[in-house]
Protein backbone atom coordinates (compact mmCIF):
# COMPACT_ATOMS: atom_id res chain seq x y z
CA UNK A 1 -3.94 31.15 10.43
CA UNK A 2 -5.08 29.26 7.33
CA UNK A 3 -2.52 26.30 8.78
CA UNK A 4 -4.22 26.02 12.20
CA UNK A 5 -7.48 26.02 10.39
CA UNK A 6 -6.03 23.19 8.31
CA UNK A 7 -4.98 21.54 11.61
CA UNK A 8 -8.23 21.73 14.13
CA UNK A 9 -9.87 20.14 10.29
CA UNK A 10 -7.49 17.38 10.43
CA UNK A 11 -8.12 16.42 14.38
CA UNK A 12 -11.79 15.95 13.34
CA UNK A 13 -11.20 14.33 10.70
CA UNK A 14 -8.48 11.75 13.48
CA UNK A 15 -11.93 11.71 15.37
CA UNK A 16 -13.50 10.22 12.61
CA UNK A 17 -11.59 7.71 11.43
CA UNK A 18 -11.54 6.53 14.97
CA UNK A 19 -15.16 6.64 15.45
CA UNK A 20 -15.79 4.86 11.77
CA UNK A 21 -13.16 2.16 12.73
CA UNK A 22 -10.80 2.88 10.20
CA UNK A 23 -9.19 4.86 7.31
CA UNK A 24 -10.92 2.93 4.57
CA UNK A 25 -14.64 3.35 6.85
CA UNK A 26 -13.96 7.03 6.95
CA UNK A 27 -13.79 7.95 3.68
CA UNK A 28 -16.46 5.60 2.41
CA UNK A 29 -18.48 7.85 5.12
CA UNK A 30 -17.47 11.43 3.99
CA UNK A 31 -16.90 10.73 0.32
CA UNK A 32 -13.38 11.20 0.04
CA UNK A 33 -10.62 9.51 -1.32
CA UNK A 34 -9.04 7.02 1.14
CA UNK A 35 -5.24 8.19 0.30
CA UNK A 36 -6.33 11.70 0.68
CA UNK A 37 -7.62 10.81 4.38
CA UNK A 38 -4.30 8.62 5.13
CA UNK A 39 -2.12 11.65 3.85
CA UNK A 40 -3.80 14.05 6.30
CA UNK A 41 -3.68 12.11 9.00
CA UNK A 42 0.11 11.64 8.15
CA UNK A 43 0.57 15.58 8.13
CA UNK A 44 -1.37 16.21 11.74
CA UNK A 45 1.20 13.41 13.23
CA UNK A 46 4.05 15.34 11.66
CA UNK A 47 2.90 18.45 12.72
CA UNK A 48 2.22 17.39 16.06
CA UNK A 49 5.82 15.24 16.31
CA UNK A 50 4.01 12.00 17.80
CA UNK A 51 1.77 9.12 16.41
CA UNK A 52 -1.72 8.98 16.72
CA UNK A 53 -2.95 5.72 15.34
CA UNK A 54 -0.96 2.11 14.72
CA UNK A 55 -2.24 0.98 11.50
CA UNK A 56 -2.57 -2.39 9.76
CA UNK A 57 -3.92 -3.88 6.84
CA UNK A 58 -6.78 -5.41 8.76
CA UNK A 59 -7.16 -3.19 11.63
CA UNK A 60 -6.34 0.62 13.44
CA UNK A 61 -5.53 1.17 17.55
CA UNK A 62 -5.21 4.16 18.94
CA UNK A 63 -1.91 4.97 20.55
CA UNK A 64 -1.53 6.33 23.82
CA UNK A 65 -0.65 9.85 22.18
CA UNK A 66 -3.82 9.70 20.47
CA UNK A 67 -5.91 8.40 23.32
CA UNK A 68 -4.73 11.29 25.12
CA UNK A 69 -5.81 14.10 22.39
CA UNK A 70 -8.70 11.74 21.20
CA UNK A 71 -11.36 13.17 23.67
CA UNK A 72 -10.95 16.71 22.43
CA UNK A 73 -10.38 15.85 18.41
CA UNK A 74 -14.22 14.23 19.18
CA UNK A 75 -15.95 17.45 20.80
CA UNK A 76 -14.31 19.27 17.86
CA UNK A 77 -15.92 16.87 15.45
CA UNK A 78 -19.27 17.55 17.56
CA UNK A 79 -19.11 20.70 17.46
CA UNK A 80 -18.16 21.29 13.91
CA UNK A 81 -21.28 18.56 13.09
CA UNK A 82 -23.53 20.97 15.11
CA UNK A 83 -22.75 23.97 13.03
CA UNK A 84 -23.64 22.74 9.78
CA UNK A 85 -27.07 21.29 11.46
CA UNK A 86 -27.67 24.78 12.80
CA UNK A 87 -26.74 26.77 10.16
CA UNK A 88 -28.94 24.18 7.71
CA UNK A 89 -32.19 24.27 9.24
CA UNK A 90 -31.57 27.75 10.77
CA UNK A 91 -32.51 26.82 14.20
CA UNK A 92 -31.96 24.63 17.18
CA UNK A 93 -33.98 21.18 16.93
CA UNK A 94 -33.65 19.21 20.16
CA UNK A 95 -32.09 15.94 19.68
CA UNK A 96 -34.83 13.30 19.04
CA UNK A 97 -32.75 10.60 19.39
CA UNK A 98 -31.37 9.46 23.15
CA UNK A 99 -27.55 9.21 24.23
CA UNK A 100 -27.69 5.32 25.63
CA UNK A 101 -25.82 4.24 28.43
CA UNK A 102 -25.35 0.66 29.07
CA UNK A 103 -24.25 -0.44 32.74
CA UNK A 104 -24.33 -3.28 34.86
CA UNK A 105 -27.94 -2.48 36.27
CA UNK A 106 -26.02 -2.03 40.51
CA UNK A 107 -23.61 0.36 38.87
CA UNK A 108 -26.71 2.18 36.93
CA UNK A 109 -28.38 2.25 40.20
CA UNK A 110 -25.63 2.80 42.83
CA UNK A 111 -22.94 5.36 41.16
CA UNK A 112 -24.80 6.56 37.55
CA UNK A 113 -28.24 7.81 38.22
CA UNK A 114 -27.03 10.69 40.33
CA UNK A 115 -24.79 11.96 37.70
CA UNK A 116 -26.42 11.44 34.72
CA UNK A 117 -29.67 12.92 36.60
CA UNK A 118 -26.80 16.22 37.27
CA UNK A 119 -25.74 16.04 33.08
CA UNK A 120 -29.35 15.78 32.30
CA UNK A 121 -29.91 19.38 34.31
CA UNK A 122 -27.31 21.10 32.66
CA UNK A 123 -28.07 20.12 28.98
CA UNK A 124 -31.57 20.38 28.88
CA UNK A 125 -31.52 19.34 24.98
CA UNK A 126 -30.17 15.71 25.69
CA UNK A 127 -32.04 12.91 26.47
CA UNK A 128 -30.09 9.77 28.19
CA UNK A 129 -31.77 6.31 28.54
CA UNK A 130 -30.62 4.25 31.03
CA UNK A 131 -29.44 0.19 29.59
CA UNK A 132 -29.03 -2.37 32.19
CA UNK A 133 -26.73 -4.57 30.77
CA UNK A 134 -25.24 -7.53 32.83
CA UNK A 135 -23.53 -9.67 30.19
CA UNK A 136 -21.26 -7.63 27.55
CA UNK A 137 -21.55 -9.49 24.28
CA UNK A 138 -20.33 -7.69 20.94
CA UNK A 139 -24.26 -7.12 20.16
CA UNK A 140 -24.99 -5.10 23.98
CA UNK A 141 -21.61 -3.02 23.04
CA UNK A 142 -22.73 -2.10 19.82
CA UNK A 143 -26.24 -1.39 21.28
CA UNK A 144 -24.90 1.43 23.25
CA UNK A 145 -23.37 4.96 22.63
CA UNK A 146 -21.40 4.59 26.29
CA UNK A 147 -21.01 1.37 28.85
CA UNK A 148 -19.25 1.39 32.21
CA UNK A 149 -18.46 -1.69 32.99
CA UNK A 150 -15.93 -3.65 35.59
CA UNK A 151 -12.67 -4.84 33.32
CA UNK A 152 -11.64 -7.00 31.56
CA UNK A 153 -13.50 -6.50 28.72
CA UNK A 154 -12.24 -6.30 24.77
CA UNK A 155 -14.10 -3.69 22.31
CA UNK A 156 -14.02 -4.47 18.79
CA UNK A 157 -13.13 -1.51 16.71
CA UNK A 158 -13.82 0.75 20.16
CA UNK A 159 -11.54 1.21 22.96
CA UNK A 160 -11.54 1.70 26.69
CA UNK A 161 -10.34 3.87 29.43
CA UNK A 162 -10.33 3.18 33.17
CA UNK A 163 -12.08 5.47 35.24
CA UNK A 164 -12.23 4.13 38.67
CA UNK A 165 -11.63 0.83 40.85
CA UNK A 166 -13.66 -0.84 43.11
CA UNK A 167 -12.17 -3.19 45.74
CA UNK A 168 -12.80 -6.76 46.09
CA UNK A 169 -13.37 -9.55 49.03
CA UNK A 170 -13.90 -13.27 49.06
CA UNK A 171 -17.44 -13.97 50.34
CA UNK A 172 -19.53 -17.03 50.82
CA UNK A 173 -22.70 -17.20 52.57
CA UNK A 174 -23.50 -17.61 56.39
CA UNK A 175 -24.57 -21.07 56.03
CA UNK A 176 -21.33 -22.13 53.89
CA UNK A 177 -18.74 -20.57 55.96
CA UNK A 178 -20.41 -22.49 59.08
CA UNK A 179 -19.47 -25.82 57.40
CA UNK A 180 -16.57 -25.34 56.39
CA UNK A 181 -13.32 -24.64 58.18
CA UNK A 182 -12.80 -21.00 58.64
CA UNK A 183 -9.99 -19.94 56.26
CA UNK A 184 -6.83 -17.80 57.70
CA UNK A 185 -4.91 -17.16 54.31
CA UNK A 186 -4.97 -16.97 51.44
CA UNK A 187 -3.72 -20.67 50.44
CA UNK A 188 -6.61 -22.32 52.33
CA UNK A 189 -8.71 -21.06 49.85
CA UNK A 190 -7.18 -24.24 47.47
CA UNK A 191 -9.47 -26.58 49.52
CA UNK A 192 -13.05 -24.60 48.58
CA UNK A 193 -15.36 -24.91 46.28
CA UNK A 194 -15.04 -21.85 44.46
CA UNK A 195 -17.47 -19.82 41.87
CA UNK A 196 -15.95 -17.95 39.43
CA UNK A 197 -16.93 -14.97 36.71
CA UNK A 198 -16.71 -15.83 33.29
CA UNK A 199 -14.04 -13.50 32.65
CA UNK A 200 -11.49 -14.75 35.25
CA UNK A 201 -12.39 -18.24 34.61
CA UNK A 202 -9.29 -19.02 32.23
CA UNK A 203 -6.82 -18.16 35.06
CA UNK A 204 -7.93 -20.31 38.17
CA UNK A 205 -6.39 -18.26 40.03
CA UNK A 206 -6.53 -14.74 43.02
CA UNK A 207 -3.98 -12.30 43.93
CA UNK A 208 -3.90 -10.89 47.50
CA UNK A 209 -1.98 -8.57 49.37
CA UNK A 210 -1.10 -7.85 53.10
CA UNK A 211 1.42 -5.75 54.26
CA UNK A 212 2.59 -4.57 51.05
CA UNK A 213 3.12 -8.50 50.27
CA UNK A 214 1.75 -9.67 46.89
CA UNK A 215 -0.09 -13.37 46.76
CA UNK A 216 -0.75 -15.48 43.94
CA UNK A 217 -2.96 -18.69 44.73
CA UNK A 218 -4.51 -21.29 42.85
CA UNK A 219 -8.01 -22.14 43.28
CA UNK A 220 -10.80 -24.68 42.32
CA UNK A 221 -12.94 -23.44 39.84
CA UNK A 222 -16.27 -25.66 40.76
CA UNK A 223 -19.13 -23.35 38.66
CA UNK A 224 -18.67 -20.37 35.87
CA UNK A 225 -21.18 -17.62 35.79
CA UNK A 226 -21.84 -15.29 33.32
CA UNK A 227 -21.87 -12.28 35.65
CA UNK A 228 -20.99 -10.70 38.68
CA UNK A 229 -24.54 -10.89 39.41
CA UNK A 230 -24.83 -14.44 38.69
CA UNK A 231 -21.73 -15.14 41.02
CA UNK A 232 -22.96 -13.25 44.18
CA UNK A 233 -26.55 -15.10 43.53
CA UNK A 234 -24.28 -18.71 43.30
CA UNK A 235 -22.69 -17.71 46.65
CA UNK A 236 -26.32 -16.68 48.28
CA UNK A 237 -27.05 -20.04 47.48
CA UNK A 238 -24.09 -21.87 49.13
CA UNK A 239 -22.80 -23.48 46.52
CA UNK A 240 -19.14 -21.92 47.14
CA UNK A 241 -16.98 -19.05 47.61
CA UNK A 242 -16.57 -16.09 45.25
CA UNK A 243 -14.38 -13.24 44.96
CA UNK A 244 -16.94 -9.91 44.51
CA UNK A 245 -16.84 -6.54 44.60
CA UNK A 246 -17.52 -5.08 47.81
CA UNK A 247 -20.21 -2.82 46.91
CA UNK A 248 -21.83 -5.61 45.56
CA UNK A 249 -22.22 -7.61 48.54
CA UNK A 250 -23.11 -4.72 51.48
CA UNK A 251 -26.19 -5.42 52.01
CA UNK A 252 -26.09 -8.79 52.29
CA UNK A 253 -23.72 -8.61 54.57
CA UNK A 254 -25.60 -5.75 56.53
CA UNK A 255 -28.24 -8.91 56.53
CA UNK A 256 -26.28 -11.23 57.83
CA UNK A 257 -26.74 -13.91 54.94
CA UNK A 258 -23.21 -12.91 53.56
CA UNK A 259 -20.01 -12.90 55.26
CA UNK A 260 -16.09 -11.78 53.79
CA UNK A 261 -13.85 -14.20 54.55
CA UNK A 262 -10.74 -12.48 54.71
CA UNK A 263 -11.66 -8.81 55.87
CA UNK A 264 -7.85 -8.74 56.67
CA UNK A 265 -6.42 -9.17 53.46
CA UNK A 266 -7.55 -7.16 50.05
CA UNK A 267 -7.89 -9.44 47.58
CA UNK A 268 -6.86 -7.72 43.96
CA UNK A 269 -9.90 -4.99 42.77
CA UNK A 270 -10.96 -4.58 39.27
CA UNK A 271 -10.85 -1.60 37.12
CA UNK A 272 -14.12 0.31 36.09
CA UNK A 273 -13.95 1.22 32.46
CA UNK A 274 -15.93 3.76 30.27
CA UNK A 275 -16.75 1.75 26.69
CA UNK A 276 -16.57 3.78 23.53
CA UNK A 277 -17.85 1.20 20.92
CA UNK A 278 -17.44 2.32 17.16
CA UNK A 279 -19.65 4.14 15.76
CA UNK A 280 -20.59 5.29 12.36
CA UNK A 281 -22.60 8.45 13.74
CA UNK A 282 -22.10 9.25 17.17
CA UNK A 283 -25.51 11.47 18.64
CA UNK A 284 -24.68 14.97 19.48
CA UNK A 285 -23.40 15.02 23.12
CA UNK A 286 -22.15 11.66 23.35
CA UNK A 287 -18.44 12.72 23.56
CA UNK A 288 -19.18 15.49 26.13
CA UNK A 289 -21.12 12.79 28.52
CA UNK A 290 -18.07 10.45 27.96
CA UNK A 291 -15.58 13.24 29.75
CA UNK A 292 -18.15 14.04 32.03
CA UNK A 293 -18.78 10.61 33.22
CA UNK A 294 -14.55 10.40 33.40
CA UNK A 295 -14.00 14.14 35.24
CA UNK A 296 -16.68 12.33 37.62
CA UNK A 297 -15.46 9.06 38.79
CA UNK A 298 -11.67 10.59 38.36
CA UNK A 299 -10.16 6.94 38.60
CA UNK A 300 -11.33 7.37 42.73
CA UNK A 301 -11.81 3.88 44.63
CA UNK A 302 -15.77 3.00 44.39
């Protein structure tokens, strides 16, 4: 008994050095002694026969063992952080301080508000405010306790987990695609002007596929946007062609001022990812909102 004890201690205490960003981090926070932290952890990946973290001088990541046990070793930490508040103050003080969310504000609007309305209803003691955020910059991460957000993306210190995947079209508007010549495949697209997001901007280039049959083609980068956002407003505007997700652009086409190019051929989609940034004190139900944000979406096409 006394040796699980010891172990369910020393998956908190993995929790925590992820969430502090490091071994060194860690026992700065708790007061202990950095080499007493780095031998537990050693133990618990005996014990358990696998490796939790990859650790260098400069930096931790979390293996895919670890990413895998990492949710639970957090509500374990939670849990063990809201015994010692309860049994300190001898009663239960609703959380003053809110869980925040940060979201492109379509994916806030579209596929969040329903089910953070539904968490909201079923823990009545945890506030959640709502973050549009269209432009991830190491400031908006660290801003936030969660983010979804379409990948790529790189977290500092944090890490990220997909969740879902939304599909993806090239579309231009109504007046654009009427003066220029229609395009049939995918290579055509070499000879259009075309808009591209900031994080796809270093490859020039768009994967297809069509009958199980995988295309890779170059095209002209003519503007960079910041945002997805940004893009779809570039190809309102007719100043090219852009490659969007399809959610993104149904009601313009509904309106007639957007049109998809190829509706024949699925261009590549994009991962949606769930951000856990580090944090030196993550709020009480932060972990629990992470899982069921993930239990949710269930990696299902959006």
């Amino acid at each position: 008994m006394q040796g699980e004890l010891r172990q369910v201690a020393d998956l908190a205490l993995f929790a925590k050095i992820v969430q502090t960003g490091g071994i060194s981090r860690c026992a700065d926070d708790l007061g202990m002694e950095r080499t007493t932290i780095s031998r537990r952890l050693g133990m618990l990946e005996r014990a358990l026969g696998v490796k939790l973290l990859d650790r260098s001088p400069k930096q931790i990541s979390v293996t895919e063992a670890g990413r895998r046990c990492l949710e639970q070793c957090e509500l374990l930490l939670e849990s063990a952080q809201n015994a010692h508040s309860l049994a300190t103050i001898g009663s239960i003080i609703a959380n003053t301080a809110p869980i925040v969310v940060g979201a492109p504000p379509d994916i806030i609007d579209r596929y969040l508000e329903p089910r953070l309305l539904s968490f909201e209803a079923e823990n009545s003691g945890i506030r959640i405010e709502r973050r549009p955020i269209s432009v991830w910059t190491e400031e908006a991460i660290e801003s936030v306790d969660v983010g979804i957000t379409l990948a790529p993306l790189k977290v500092a210190g944090g890490w990220t987990n997909t969740i879902a995947y939304v599909r993806q079209s090239i579309f231009a508007s109504t007046d654009y695609a009427a003066q220029h010549p229609p395009v049939m495949s995918p290579f055509e697209l070499e000879a259009h002007d075309c808009i591209l997001e900031s994080s796809e901007s270093d490859r020039h280039s768009w994967r297809f596929e069509r009958n199980d049959k995988v295309t890779t083609v170059s095209v002209k980068c003519k503007y960079v946007v910041s945002s997805l956002l940004e893009a779809r407003e570039a190809t309102l505007a007719g100043l090219g062609i852009a490659r969007l997700p399809q959610y993104l652009c149904e009601p313009y086409l509904r309106s007639g001022r957007l049109v998809d190019l190829m509706p024949d051929t699925e261009s590549t989609g994009r991962d949606v990812i769930v951000i856990s940034p580090r944090q030196r004190q993550r709020k009480t139900g932060t972990a629990a909102l992470r899982m069921y944000l993930e239990n949710a979406f269930n990696k299902r096409v959006i």
